[in-house]
C-alpha atoms as a PDB file:
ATOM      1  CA  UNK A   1     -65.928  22.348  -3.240  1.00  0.00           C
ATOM      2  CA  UNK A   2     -62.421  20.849  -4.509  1.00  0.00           C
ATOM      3  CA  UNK A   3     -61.217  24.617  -5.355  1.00  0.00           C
ATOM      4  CA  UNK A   4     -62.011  24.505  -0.785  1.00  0.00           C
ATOM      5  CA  UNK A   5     -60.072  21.357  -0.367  1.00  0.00           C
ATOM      6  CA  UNK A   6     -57.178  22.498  -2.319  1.00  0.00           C
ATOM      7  CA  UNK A   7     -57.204  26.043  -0.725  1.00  0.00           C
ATOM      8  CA  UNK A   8     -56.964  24.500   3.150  1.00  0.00           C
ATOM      9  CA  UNK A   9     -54.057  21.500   2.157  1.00  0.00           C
ATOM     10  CA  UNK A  10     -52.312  24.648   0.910  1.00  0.00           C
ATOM     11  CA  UNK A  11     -52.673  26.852   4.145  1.00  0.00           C
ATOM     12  CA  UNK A  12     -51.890  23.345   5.969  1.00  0.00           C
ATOM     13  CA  UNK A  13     -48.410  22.759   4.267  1.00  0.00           C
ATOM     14  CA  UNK A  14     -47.661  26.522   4.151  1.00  0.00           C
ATOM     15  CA  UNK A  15     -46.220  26.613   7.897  1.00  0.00           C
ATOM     16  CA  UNK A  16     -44.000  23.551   7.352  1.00  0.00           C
ATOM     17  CA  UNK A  17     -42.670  24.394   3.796  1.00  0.00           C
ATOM     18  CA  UNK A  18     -41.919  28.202   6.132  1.00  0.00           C
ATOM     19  CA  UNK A  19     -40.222  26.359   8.499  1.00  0.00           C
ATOM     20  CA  UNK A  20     -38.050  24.570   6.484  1.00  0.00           C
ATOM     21  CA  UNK A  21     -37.057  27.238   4.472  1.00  0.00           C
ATOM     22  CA  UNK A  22     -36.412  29.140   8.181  1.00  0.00           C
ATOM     23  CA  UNK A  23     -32.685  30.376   8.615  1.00  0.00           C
ATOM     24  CA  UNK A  24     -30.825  29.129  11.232  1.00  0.00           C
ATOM     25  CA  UNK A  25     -29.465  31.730  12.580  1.00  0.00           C
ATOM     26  CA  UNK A  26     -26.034  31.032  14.989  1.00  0.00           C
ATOM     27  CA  UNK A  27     -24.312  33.984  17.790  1.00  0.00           C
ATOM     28  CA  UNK A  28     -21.233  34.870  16.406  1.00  0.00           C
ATOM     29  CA  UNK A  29     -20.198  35.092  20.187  1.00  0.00           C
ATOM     30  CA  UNK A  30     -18.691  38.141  22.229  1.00  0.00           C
ATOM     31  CA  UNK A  31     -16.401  40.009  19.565  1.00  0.00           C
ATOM     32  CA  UNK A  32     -15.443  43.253  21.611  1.00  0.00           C
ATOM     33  CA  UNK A  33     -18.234  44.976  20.145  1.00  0.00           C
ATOM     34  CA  UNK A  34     -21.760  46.185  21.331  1.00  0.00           C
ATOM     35  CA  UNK A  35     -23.689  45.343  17.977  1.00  0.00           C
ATOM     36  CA  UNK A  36     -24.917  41.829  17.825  1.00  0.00           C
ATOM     37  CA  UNK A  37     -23.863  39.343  14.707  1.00  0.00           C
ATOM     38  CA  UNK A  38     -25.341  35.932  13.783  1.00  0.00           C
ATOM     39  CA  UNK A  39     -24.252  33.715  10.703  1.00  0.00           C
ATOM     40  CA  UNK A  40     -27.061  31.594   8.605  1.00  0.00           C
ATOM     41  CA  UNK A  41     -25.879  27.631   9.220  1.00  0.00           C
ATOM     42  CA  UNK A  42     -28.087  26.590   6.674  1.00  0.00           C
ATOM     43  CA  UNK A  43     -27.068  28.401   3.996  1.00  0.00           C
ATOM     44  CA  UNK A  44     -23.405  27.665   3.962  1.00  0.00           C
ATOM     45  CA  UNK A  45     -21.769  27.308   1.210  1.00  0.00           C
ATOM     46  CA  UNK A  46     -17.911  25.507   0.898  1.00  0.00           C
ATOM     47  CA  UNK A  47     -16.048  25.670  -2.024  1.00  0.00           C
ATOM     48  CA  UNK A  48     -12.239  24.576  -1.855  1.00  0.00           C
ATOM     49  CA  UNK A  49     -10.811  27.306  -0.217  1.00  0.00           C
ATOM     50  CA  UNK A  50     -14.136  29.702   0.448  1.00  0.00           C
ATOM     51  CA  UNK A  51     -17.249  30.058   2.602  1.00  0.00           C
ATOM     52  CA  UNK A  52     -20.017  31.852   1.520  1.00  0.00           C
ATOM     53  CA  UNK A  53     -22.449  32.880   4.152  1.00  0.00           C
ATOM     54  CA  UNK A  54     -25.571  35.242   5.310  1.00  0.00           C
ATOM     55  CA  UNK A  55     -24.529  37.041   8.009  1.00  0.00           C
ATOM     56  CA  UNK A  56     -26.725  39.546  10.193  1.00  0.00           C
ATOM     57  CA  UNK A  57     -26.103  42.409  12.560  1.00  0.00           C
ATOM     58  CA  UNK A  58     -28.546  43.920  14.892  1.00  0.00           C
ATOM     59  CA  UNK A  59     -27.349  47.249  15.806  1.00  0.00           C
ATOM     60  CA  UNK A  60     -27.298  48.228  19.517  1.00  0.00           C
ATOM     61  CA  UNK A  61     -28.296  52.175  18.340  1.00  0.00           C
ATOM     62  CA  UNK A  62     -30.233  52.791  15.134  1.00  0.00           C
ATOM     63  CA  UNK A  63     -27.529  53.705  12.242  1.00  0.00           C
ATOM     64  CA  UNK A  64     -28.346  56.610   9.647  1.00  0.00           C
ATOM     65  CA  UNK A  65     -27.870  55.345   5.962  1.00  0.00           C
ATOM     66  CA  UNK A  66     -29.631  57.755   2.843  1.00  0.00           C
ATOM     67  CA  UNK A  67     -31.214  59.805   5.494  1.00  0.00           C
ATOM     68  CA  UNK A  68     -33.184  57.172   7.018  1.00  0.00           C
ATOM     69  CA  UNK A  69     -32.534  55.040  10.743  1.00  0.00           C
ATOM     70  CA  UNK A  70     -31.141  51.355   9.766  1.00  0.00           C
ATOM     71  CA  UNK A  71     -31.872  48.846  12.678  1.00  0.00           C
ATOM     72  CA  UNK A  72     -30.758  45.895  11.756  1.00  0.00           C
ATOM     73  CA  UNK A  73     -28.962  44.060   8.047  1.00  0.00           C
ATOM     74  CA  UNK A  74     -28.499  40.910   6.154  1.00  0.00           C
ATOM     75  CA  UNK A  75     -25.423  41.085   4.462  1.00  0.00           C
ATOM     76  CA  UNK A  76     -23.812  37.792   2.198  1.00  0.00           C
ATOM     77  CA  UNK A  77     -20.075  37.463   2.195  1.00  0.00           C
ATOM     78  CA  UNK A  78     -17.464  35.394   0.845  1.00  0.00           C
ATOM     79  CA  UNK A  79     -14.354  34.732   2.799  1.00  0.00           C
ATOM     80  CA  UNK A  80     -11.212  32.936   1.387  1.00  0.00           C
ATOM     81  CA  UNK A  81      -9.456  31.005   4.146  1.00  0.00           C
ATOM     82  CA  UNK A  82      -6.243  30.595   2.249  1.00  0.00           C
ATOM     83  CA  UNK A  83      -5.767  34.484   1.698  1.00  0.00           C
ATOM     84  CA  UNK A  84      -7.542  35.695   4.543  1.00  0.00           C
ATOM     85  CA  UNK A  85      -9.507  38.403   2.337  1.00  0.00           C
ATOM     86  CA  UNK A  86     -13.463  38.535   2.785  1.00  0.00           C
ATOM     87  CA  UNK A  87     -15.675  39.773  -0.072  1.00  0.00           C
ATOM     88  CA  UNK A  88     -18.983  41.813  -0.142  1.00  0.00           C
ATOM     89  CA  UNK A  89     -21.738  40.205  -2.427  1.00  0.00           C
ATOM     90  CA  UNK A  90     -24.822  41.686  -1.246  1.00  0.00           C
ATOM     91  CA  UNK A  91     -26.729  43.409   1.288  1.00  0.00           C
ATOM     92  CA  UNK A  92     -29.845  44.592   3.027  1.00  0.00           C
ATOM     93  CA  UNK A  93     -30.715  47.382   5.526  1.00  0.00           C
ATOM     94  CA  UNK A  94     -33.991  47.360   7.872  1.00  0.00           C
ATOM     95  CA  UNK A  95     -35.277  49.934   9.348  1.00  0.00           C
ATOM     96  CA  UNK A  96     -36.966  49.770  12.846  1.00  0.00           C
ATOM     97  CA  UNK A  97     -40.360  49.832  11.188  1.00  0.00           C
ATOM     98  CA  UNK A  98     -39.244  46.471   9.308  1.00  0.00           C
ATOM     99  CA  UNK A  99     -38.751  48.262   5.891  1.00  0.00           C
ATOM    100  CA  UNK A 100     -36.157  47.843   3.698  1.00  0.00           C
ATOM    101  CA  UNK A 101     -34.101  51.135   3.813  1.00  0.00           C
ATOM    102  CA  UNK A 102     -31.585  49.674   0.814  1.00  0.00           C
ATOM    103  CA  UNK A 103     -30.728  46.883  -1.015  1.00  0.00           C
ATOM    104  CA  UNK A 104     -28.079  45.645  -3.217  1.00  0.00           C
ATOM    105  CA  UNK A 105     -28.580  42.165  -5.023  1.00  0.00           C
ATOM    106  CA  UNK A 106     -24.640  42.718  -6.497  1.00  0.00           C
ATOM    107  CA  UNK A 107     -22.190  44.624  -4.878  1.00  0.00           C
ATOM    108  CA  UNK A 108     -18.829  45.578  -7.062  1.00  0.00           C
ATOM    109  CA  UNK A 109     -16.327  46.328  -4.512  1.00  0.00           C
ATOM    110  CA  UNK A 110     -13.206  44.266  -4.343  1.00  0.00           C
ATOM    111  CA  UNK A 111     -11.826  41.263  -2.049  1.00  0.00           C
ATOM    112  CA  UNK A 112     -10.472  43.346   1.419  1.00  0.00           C
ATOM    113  CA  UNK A 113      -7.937  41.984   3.526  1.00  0.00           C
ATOM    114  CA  UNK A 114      -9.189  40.453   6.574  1.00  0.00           C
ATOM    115  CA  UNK A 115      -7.900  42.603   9.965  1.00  0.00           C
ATOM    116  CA  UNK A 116      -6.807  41.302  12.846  1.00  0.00           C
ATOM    117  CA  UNK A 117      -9.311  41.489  16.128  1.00  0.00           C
ATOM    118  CA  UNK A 118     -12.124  42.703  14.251  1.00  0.00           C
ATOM    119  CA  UNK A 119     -16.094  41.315  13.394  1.00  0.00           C
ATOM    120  CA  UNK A 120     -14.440  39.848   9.762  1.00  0.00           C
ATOM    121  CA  UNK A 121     -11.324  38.155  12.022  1.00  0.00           C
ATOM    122  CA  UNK A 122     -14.222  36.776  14.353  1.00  0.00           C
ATOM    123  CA  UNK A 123     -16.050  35.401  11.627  1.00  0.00           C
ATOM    124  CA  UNK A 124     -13.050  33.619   9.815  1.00  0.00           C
ATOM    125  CA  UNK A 125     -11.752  32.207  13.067  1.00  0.00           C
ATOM    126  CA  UNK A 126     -16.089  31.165  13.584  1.00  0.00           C
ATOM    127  CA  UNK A 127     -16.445  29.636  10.108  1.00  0.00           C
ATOM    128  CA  UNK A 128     -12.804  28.793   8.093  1.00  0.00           C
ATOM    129  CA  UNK A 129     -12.680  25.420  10.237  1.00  0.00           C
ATOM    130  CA  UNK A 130     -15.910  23.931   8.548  1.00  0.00           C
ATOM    131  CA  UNK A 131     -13.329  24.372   5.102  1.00  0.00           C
ATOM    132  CA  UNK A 132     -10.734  22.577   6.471  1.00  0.00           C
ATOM    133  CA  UNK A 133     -13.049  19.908   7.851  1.00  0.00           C
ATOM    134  CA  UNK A 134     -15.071  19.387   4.653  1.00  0.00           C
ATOM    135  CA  UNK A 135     -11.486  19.105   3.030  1.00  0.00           C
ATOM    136  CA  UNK A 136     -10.149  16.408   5.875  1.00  0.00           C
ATOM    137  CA  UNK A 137     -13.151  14.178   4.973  1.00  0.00           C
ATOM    138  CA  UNK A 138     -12.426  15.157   1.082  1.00  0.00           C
ATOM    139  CA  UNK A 139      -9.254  13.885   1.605  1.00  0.00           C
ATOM    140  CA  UNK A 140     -10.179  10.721   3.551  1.00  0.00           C
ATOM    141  CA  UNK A 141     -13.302   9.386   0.752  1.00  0.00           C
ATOM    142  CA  UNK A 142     -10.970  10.148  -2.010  1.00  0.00           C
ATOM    143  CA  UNK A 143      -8.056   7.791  -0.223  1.00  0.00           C
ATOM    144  CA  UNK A 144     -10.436   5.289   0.385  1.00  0.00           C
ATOM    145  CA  UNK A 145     -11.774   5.199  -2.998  1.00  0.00           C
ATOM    146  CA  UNK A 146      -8.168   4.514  -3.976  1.00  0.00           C
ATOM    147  CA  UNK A 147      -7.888   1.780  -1.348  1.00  0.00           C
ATOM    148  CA  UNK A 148     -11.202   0.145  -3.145  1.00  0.00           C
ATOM    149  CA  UNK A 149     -10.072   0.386  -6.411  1.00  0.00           C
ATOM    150  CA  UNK A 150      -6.713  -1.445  -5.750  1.00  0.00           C
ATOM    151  CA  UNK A 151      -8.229  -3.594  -3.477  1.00  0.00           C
ATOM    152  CA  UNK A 152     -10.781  -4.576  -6.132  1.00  0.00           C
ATOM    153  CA  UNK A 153      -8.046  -4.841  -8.743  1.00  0.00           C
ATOM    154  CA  UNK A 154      -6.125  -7.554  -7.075  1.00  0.00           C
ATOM    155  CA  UNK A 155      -9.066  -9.656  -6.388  1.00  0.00           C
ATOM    156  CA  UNK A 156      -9.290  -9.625 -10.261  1.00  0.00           C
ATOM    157  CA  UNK A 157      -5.975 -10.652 -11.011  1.00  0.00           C
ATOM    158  CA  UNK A 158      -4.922 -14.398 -11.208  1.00  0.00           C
ATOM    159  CA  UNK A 159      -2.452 -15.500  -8.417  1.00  0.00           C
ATOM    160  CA  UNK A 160       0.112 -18.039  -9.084  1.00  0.00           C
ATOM    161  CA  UNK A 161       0.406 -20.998  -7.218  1.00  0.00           C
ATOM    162  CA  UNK A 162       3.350 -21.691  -5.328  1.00  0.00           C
ATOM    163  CA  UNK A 163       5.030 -25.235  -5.325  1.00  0.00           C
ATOM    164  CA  UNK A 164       5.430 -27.199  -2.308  1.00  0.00           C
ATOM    165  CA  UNK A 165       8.626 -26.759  -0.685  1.00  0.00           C
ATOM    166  CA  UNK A 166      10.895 -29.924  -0.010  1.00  0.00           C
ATOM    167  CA  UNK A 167      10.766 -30.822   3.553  1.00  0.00           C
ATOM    168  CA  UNK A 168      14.311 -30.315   4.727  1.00  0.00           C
ATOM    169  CA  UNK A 169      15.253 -33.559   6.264  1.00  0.00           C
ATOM    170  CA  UNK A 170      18.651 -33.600   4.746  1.00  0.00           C
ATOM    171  CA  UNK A 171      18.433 -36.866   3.801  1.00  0.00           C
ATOM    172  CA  UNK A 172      19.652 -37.594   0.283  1.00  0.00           C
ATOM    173  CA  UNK A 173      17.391 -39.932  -2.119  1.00  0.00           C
ATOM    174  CA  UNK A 174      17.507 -43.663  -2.105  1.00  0.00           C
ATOM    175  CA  UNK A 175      19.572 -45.215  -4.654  1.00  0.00           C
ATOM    176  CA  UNK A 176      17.709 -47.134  -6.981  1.00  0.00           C
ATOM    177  CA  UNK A 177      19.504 -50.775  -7.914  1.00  0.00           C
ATOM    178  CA  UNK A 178      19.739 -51.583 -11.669  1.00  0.00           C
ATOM    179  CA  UNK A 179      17.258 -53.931 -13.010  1.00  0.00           C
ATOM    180  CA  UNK A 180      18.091 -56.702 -15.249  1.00  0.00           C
ATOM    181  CA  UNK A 181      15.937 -57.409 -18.555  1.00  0.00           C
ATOM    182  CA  UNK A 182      13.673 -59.180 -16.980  1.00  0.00           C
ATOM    183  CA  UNK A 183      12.648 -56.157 -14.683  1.00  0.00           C
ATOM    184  CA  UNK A 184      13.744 -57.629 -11.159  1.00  0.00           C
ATOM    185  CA  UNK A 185      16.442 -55.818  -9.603  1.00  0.00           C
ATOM    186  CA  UNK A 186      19.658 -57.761  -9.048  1.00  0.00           C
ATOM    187  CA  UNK A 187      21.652 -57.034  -5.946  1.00  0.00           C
ATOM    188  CA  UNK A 188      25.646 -58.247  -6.575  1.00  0.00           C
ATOM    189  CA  UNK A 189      26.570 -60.364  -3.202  1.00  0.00           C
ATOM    190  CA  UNK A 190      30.568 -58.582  -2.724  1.00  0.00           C
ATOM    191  CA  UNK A 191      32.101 -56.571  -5.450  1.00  0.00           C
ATOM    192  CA  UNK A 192      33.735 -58.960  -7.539  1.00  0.00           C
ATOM    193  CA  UNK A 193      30.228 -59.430  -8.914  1.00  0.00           C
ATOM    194  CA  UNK A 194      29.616 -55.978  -9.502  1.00  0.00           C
ATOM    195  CA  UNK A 195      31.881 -56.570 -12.950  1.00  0.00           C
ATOM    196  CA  UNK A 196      29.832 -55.578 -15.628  1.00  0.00           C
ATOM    197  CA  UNK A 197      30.884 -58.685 -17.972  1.00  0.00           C
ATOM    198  CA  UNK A 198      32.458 -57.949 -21.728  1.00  0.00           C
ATOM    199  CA  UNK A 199      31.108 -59.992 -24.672  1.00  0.00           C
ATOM    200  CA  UNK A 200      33.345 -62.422 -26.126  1.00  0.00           C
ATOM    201  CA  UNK A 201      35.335 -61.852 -22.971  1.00  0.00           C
ATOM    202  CA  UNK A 202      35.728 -64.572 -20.016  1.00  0.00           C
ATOM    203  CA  UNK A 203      34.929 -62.933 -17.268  1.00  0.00           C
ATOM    204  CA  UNK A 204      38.300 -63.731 -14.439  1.00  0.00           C
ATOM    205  CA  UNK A 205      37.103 -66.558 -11.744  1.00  0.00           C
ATOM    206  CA  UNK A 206      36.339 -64.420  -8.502  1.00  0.00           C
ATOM    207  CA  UNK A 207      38.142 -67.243  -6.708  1.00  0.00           C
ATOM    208  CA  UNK A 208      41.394 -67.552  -8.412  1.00  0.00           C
ATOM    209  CA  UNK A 209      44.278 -65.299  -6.885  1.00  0.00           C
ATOM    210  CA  UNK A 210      45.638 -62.197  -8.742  1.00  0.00           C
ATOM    211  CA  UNK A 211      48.072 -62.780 -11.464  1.00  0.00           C
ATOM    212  CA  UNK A 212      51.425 -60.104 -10.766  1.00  0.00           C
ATOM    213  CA  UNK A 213      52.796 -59.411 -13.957  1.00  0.00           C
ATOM    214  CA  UNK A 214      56.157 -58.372 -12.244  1.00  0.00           C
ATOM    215  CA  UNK A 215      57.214 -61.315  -9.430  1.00  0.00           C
ATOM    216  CA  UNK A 216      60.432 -59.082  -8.961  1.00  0.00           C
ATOM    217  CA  UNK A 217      58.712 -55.854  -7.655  1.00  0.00           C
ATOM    218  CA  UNK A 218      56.539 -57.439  -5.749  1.00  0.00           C
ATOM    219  CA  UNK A 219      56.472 -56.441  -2.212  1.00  0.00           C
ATOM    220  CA  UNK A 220      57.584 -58.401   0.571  1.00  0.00           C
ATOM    221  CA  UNK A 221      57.823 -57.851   4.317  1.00  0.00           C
ATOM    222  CA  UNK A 222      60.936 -57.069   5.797  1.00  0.00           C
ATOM    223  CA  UNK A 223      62.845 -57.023   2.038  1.00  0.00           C
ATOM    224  CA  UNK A 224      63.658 -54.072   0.437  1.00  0.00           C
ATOM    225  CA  UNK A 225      62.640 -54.032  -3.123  1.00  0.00           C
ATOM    226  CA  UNK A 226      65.341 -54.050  -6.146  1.00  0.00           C
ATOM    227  CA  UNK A 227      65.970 -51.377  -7.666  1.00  0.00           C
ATOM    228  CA  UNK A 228      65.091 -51.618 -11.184  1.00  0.00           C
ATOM    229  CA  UNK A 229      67.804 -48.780 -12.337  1.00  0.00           C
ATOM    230  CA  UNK A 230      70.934 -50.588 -10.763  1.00  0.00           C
ATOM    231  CA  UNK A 231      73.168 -52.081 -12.519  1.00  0.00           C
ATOM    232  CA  UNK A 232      72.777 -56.140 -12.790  1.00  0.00           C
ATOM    233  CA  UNK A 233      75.243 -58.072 -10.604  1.00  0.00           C
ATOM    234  CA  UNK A 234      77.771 -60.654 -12.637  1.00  0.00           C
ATOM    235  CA  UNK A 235      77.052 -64.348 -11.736  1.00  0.00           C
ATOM    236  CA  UNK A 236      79.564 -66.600 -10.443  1.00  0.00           C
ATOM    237  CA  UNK A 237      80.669 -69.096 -12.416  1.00  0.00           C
ATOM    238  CA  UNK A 238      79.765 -72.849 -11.911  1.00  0.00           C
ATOM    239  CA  UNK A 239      82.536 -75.393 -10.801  1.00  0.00           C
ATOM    240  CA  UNK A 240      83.634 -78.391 -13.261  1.00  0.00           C
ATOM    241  CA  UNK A 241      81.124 -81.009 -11.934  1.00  0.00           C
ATOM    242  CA  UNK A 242      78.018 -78.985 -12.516  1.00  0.00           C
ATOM    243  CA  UNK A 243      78.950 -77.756 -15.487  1.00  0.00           C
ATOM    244  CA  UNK A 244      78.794 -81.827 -16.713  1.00  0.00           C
ATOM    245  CA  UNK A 245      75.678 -82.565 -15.045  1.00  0.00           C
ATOM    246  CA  UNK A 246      74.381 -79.639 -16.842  1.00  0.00           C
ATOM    247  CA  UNK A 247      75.619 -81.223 -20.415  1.00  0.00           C
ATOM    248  CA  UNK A 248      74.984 -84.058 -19.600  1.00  0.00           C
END
């Protein structure tokens, strides 16, 4: 009875695991020739600068390969988009009946040039844009990788703190007055008492007048000041009767 249950599960998954294993088979679109040619989407395969693909070509009259009629082939290719060169890997041939007529799991021949307005032009022009597409968004993840990593990296580094900037007023600081021993801050009334006083000194009386050391160059309005490198002028002589007062 299990041996039953297990038999029918398998016939019921069998159509979907057929299905998804299906190819999905694409029109290469009109390419000039009679024969028709599809391309297997899900069984592309990128690699830098190469596609490798199944492609298949129904034949609009029955070929003749090792005596027999060929109707139709699956044939896997590699084309290089940089040098525009397609490779032969391996290849089937049907005949009408469905047989397979030949088959080749490995075929030696070498990387051909690709010619211009044929099937293998169609095909590059059909399939080389997935390559550059798949490298576009290669390009793009591996920038923004970049743009993660540095972004992360300067989230982990320390930033320094800047210092407040001085507001710019332009006014210069307020002098501080000097403070006497006793800590309050003494304020002289005019300048005289701004002398700072000299001990064993007596400091001068801030009322008495100057003292001139030199009464003779003094200044004096309207006079014109001697002129201390002239030669001194001889004094008259005294008469008789002051000369006695004088001695006497």
């Amino acid at each position: 009875m299990k041996l039953a249950i297990t038999f029918l599960l398998g016939l019921a998954v069998l159509p979907v695991s057929t299905q998804a294993l299906a190819a999905d088979w694409a029109p290469l679109g009109k390419v000039g020739a009679v024969d028709q040619y599809f391309y297997d989407r899900s069984k592309l395969t990128i690699k830098e600068d190469q596609i490798t693909y199944w492609k298949k070509v129904v034949f609009a009259a029955p070929q003749v390969i090792n005596g027999k009629e060929v109707a139709s082939g699956l044939l896997r290719e590699r084309i290089d988009c940089a040098e525009h060169t397609a490779k032969l890997i391996s290849y089937l041939y049907y005949a009408t009946s469905g047989d397979t007529v030949e088959y080749i799991a490995k075929d030696e021949s070498e990387a051909a040039p690709i010619i211009p307005d044929t099937v293998g032009d169609a095909f590059e022009q059909k399939l080389c844009p997935m390559v550059w597409r798949k490298q576009e968004e290669a390009r793009i993840k591996t920038e923004q990788r970049a743009a993660e990593a540095e972004l992360s990296a300067a989230r982990r580094t320390p930033t320094v703190q800047e210092k407040p900037a001085v507001s710019g007023t332009g006014a210069s600081p307020a002098a501080v007055p000097p403070t006497s021993p006793s800590g309050s801050a003494t304020i002289p009334a005019s300048p005289a008492q701004s002398t700072v006083p000299v001990p064993g000194k007596t400091p001068p009386d801030p009322n008495t007048a100057p003292i001139t050391t030199s009464p003779n160059t003094a200044a004096q309005p309207g006079k014109t000041p001697p002129d201390p490198n002239a030669a001194p002028v001889p004094r008259q002589p005294l008469p008789m009767p002051q000369i006695i007062e004088q001695l006497y």
